[in-house]
Protein backbone atom coordinates (compact mmCIF):
# COMPACT_ATOMS: atom_id res chain seq x y z
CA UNK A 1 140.01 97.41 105.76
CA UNK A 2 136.28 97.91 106.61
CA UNK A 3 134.55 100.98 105.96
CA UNK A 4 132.60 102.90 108.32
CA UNK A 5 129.10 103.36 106.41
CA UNK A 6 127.51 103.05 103.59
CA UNK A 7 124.35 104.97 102.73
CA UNK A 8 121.44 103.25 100.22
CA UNK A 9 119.13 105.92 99.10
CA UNK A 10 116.28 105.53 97.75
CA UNK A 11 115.60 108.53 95.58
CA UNK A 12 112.01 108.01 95.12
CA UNK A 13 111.09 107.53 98.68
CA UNK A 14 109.03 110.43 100.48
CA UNK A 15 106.92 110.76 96.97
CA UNK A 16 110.83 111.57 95.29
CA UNK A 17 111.39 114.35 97.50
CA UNK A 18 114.69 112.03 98.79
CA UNK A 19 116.17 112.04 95.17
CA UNK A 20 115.55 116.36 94.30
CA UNK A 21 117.06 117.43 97.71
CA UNK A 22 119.87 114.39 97.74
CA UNK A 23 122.71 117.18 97.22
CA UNK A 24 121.62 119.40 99.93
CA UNK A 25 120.99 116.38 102.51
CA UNK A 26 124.39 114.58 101.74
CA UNK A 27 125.87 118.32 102.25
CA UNK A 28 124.07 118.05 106.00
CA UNK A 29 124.84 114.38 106.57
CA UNK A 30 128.53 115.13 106.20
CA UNK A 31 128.90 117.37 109.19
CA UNK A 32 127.41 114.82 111.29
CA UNK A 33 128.03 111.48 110.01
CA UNK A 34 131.42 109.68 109.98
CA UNK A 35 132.93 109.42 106.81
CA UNK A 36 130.39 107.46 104.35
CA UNK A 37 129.93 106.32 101.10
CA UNK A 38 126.81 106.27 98.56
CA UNK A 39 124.71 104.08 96.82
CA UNK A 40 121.64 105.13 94.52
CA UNK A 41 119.15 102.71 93.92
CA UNK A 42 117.24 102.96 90.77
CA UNK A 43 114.94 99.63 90.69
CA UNK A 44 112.72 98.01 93.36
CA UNK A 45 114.97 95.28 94.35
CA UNK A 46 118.07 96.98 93.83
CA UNK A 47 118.83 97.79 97.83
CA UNK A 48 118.79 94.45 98.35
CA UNK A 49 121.54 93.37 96.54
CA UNK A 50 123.99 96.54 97.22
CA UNK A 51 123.37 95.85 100.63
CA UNK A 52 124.84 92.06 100.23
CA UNK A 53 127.56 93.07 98.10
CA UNK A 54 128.76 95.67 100.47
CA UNK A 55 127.89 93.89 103.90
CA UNK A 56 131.53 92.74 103.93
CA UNK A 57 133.17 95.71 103.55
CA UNK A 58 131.19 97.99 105.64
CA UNK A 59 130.62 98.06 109.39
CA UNK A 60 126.82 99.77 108.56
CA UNK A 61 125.01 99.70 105.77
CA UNK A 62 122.38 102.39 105.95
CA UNK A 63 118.82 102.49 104.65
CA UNK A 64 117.67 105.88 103.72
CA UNK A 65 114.18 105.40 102.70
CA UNK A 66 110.94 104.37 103.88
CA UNK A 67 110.04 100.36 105.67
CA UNK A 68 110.07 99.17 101.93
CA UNK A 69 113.70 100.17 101.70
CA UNK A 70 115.03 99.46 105.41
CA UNK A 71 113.31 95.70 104.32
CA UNK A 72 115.53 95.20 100.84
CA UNK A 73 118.78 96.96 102.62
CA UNK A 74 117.83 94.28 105.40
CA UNK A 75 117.29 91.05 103.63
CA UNK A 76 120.65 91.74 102.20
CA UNK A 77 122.43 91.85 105.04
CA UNK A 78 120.63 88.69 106.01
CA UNK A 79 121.44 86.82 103.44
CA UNK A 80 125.02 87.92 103.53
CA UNK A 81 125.35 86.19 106.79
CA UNK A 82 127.40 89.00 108.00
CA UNK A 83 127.00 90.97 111.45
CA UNK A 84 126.55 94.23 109.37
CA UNK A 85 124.33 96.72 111.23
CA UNK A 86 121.27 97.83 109.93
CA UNK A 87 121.64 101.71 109.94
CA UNK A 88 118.07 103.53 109.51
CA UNK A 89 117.51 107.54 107.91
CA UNK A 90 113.73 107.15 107.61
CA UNK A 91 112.20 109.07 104.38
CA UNK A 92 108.91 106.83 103.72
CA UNK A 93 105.36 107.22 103.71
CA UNK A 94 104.60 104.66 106.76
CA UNK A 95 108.61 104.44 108.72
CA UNK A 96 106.52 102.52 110.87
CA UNK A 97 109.70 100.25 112.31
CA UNK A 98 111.47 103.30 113.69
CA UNK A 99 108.47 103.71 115.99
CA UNK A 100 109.98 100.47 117.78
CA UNK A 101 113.48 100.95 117.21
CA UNK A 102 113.05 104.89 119.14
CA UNK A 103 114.60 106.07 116.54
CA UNK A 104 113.31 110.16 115.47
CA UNK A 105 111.32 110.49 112.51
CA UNK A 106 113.54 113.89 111.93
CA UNK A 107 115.91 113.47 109.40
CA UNK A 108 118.64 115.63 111.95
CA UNK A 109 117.73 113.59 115.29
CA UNK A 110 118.03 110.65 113.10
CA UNK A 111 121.18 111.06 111.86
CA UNK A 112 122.81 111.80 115.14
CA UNK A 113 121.48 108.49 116.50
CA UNK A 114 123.34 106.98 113.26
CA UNK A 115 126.48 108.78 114.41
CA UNK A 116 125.86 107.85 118.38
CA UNK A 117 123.47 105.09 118.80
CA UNK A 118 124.16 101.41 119.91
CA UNK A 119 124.31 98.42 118.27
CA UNK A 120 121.32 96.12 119.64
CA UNK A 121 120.02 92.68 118.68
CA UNK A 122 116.80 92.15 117.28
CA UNK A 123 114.63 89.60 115.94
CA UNK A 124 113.50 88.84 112.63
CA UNK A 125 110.77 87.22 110.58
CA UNK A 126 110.65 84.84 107.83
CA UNK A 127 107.62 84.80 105.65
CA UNK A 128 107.02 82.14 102.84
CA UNK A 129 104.56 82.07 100.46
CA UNK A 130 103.73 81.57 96.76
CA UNK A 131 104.91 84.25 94.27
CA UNK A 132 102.28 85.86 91.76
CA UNK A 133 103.99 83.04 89.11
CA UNK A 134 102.60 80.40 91.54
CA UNK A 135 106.74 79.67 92.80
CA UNK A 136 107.05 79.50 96.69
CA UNK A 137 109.21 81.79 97.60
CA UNK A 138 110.64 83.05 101.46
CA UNK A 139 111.63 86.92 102.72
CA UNK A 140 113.04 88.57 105.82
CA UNK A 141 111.02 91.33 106.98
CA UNK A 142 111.77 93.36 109.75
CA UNK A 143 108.68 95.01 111.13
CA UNK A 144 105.37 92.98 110.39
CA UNK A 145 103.86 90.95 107.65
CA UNK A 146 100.14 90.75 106.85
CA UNK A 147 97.73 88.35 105.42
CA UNK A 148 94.31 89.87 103.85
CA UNK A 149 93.01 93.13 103.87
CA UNK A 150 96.11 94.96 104.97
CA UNK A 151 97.86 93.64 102.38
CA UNK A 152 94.92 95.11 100.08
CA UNK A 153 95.87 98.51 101.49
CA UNK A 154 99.42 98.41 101.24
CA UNK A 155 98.94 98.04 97.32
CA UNK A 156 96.73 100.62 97.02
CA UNK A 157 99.12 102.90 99.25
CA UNK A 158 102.33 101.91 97.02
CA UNK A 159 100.42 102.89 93.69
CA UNK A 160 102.43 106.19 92.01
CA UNK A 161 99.12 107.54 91.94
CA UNK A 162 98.41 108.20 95.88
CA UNK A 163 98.43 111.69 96.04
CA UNK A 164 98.24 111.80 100.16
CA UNK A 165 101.13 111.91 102.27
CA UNK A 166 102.09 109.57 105.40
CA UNK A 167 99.33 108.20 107.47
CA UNK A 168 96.46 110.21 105.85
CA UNK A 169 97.25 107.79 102.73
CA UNK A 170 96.92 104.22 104.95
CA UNK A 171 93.84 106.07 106.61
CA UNK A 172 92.03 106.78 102.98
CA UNK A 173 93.27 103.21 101.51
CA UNK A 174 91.66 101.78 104.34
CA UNK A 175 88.64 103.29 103.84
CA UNK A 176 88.18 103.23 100.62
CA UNK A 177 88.96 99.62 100.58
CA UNK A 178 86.94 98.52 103.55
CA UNK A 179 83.79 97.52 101.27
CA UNK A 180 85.64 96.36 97.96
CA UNK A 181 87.63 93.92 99.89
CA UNK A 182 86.23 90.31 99.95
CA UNK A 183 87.06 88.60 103.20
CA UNK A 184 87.85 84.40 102.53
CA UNK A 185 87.38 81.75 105.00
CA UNK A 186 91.25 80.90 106.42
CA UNK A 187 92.90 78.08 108.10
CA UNK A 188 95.11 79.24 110.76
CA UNK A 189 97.81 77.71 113.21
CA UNK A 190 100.20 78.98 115.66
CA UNK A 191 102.71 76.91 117.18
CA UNK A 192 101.83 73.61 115.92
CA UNK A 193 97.99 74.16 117.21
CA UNK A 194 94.69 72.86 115.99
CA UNK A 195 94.09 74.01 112.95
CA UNK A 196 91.06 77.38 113.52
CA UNK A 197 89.11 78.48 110.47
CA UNK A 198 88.16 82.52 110.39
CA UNK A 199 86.44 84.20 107.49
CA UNK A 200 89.36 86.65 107.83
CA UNK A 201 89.71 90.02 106.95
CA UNK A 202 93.18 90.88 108.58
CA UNK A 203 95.89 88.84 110.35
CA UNK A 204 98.93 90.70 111.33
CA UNK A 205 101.98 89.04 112.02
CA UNK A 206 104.17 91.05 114.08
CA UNK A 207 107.54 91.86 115.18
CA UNK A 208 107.42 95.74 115.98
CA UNK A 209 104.23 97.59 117.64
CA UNK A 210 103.05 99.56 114.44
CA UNK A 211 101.98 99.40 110.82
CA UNK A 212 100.25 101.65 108.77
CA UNK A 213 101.89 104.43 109.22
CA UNK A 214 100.77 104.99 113.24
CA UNK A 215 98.62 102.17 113.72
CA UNK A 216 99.38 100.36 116.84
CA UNK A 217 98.48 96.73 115.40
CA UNK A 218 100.47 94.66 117.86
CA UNK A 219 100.56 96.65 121.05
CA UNK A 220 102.11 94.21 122.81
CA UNK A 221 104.88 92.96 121.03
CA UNK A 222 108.47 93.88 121.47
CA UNK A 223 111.04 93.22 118.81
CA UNK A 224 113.53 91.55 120.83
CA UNK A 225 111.79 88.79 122.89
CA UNK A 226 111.99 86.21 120.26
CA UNK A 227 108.34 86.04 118.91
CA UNK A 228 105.78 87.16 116.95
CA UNK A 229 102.57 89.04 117.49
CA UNK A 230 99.46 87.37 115.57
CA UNK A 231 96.21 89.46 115.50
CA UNK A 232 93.97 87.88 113.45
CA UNK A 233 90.65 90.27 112.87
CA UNK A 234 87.39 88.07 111.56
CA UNK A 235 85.26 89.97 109.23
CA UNK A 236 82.37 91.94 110.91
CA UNK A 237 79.41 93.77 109.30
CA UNK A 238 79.79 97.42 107.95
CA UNK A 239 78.93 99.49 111.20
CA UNK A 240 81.70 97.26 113.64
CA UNK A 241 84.04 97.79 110.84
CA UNK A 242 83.44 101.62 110.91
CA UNK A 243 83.41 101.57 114.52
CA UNK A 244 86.41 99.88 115.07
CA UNK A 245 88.62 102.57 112.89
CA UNK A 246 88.84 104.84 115.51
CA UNK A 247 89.98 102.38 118.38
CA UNK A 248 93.03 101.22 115.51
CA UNK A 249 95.80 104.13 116.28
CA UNK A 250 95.44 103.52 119.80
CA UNK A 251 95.26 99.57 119.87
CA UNK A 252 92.07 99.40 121.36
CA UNK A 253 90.63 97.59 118.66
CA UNK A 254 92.15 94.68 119.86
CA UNK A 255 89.61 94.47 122.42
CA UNK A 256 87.04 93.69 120.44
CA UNK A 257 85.31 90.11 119.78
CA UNK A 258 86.37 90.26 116.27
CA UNK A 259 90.15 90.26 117.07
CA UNK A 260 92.18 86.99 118.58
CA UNK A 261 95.59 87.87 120.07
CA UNK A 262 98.32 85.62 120.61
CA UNK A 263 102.63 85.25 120.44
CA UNK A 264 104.06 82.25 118.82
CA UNK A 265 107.41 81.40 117.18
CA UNK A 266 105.39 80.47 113.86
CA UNK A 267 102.00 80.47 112.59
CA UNK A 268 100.44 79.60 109.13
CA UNK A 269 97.47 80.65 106.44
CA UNK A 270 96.32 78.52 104.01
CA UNK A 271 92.96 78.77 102.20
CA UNK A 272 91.26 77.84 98.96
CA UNK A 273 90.92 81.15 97.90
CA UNK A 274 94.31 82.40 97.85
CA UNK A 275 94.85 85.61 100.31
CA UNK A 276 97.46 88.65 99.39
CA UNK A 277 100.55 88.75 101.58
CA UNK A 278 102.95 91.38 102.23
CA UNK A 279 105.93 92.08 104.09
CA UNK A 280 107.03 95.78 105.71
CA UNK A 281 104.69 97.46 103.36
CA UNK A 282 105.28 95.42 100.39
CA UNK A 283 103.02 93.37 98.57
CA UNK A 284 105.21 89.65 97.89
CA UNK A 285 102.58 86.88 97.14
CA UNK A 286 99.62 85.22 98.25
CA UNK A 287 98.26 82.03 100.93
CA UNK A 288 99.47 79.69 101.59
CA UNK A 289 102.15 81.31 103.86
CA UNK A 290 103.83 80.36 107.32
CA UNK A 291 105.88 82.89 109.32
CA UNK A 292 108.79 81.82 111.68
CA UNK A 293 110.54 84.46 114.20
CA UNK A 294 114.66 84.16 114.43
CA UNK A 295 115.25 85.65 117.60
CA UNK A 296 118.61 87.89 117.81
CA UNK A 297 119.37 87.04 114.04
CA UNK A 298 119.84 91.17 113.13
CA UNK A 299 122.12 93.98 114.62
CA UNK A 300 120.55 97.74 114.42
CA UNK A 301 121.84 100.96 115.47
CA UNK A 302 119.20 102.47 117.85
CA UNK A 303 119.06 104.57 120.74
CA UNK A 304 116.43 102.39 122.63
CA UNK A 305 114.26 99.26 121.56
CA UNK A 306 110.85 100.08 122.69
């Protein structure tokens, strides 16, 4: 008989507050959730296959963590090929997807949309790439993927040594990265289109609105209308950079000359100097990559899709 839900914590999400207050939380989860069971991780990696050795048996598997875990918990019910939802308690430094999803940041309000919400659709992305042992390789991610400089950031955010919390961590890796990075010149195509060549410093490829931890990257996407959200940002000279930091929680910055919009169902990135990639916050690999969008391919509990 399937079971209602089971929970996949990550104990070392929200800088390992998650793992010293799990007893007290699980106490408060009880009185709201249905019945549930519990899974610990304790290796990166680790969600992912829990959550496609339970996605049989269980009618939700939940991610409690930050984007990193909601994406391992989430390629496991993918590759399960089940219609397991995707059950979200956010408790991560960016939670960036549950800005889309309208699901509360609160760990309360977000547990009684666990308890209440719908199940939706939603689409999801495939990213392929080439592995730091030079072996292509292929992920699900949920939220966005990036090609460049953001990918620069996210490894500098994910280092046990960031001492800031939330978005005040993406805000000081980006500046503090913004003049050691070293933009490349990079072949991209969307949809099959003539080939354009960018001495990039960012690309986001997106399925949800925000990254970063509050930036809104892709301000028009939507994460059910089966494609993706490509922003690709050429490099610019210190002062537009600086300038342009303000304009990037609002989404203004996509206004700018520097920054080329589009949707497509797929694009690719391929240059001679090989370009970090990363997927929901997660470093994976570097250029060349191609992203594809599978429209409908995930079921979520959420209140609303924004």
């Amino acid at each position: 008989m399937t079971k209602p839900l089971l929970l996949v914590v990550n104990p070392r999400s929200a800088k390992r507050a998650t793992g010293r207050n799990w007893s007290r939380l699980e106490t408060l989860l009880r009185d709201v959730l249905p019945p549930f069971d519990v899974a610990l991780t304790g290796r990166a990696g680790e969600a992912t296959t829990l959550a496609a050795g339970a996605a049989q048996d269980y009618e939700t598997v939940v991610a409690v963590g930050g984007d990193g875990t909601i994406n391992e918990v989430a390629n496991g019910i993918l590759d399960s090929g089940s219609d397991t939802a995707l059950g979200i308690l956010p408790r991560g430094t960016g939670s960036d997807l549950v800005r889309s999803l309208g699901i509360p940041h609160r760990w309360e309000s977000a547990a009684r949309v666990l308890a209440t919400g719908r199940r939706r659709r939603i689409d999801v992305g495939r990213a392929h790439f080439v592995d730091p042992a030079g072996q292509r390789r292929s992920r699900w991610f949920i939220n966005a993927a990036e090609v460049g400089f953001g990918a620069v950031v996210s490894d500098a955010v994910n280092r046990p040594s960031r001492w800031m919390p939330g978005p005040a961590a993406f805000m000081w890796a980006i500046v503090t990265t913004m003049f050691r990075h070293h933009p490349a010149d990079v072949s991209v195509t969307t949809d099959g289109s003539e080939a354009r060549m960018v001495l990039l410093s960012n690309a986001w490829i997106a399925n949800g609105r925000y990254s970063g931890g509050g930036i809104l990257s892709a301000p028009r996407a939507a994460i059910d209308d089966g494609l993706l959200d490509i922003v690709v940002v050429e490099h610019a000279n210190p002062l537009v950079r600086v300038s342009g930091l303000p304009k990037l929680r609002s989404g203004k910055f996509i206004e700018m000359r520097q920054v080329a919009y589009c949707q497509a169902a797929k694009a690719t990135f391929d240059s001679k100097t090989p370009q970090p990639v990363e997927v929901d916050g997660d470093v994976v690999g570097t250029t060349p990559a191609s992203f594809e969008v599978l429209p409908q391919r995930l079921t979520v509990v959420a209140d609303e899709i924004l």
